[in-house]
C-alpha atoms as a PDB file:
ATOM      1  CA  UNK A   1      10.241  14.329  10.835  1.00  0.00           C
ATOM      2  CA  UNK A   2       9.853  16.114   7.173  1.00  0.00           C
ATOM      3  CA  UNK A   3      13.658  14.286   6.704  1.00  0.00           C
ATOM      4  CA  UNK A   4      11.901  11.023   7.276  1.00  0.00           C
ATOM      5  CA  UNK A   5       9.400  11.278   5.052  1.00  0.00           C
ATOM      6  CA  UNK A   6      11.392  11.627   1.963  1.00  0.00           C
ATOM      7  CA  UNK A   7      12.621   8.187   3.062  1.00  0.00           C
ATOM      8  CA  UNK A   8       9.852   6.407   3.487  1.00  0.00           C
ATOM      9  CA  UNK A   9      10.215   4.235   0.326  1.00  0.00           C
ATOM     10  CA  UNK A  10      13.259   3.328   1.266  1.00  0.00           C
ATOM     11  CA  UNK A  11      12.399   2.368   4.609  1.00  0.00           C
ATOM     12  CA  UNK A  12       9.397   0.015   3.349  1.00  0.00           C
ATOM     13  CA  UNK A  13      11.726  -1.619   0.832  1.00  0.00           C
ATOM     14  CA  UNK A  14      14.575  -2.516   3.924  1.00  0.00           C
ATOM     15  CA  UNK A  15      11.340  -3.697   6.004  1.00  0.00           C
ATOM     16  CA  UNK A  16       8.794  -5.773   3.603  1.00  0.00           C
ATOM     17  CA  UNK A  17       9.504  -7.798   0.063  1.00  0.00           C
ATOM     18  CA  UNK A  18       7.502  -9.240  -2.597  1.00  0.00           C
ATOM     19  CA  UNK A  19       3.846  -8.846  -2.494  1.00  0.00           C
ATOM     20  CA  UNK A  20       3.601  -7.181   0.848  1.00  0.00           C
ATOM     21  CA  UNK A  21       5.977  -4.695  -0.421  1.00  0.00           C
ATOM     22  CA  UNK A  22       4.213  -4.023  -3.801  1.00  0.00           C
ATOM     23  CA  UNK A  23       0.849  -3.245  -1.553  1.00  0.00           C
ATOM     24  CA  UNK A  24       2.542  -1.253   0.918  1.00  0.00           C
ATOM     25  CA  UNK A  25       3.954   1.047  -1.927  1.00  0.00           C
ATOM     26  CA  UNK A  26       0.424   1.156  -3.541  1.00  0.00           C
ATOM     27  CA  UNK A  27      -1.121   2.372  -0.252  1.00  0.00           C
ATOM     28  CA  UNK A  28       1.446   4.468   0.486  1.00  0.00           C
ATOM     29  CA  UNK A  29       1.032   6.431  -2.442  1.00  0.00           C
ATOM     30  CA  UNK A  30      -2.819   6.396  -2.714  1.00  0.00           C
ATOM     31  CA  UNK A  31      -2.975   7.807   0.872  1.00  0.00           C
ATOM     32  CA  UNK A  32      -0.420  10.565   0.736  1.00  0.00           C
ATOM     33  CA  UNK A  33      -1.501  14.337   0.350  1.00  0.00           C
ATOM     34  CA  UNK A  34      -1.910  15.105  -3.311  1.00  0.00           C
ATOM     35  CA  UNK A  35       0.729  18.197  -2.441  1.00  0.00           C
ATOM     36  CA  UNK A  36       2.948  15.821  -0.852  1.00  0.00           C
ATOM     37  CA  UNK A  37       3.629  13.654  -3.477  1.00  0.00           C
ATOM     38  CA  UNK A  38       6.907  15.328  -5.047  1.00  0.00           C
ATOM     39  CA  UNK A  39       8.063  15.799  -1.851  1.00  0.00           C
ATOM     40  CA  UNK A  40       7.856  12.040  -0.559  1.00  0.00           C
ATOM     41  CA  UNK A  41       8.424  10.518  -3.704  1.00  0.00           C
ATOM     42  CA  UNK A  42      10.663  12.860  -5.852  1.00  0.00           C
ATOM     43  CA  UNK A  43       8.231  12.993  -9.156  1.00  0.00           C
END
């Protein structure tokens, strides 16, 4: 499952566009683990 995660972004982006997407991406990373943030997101 830690495989998926790093692909998460990528995954939204293929499911949802425009606004939806923009507030999916927002939640996404204002509900992730401070310590997981490099890890999911690569910064």
């Amino acid at each position: 499952m830690g495989a998926h995660a790093r692909n998460i972004g990528r995954y939204t982006r293929k499911a949802l566009s425009g606004k939806l997407l923009t507030e999916e991406l927002e939640w996404q990373r204002a509900h992730i683990p401070a310590r997981f943030h490099s890890y999911v997101f690569g910064c």
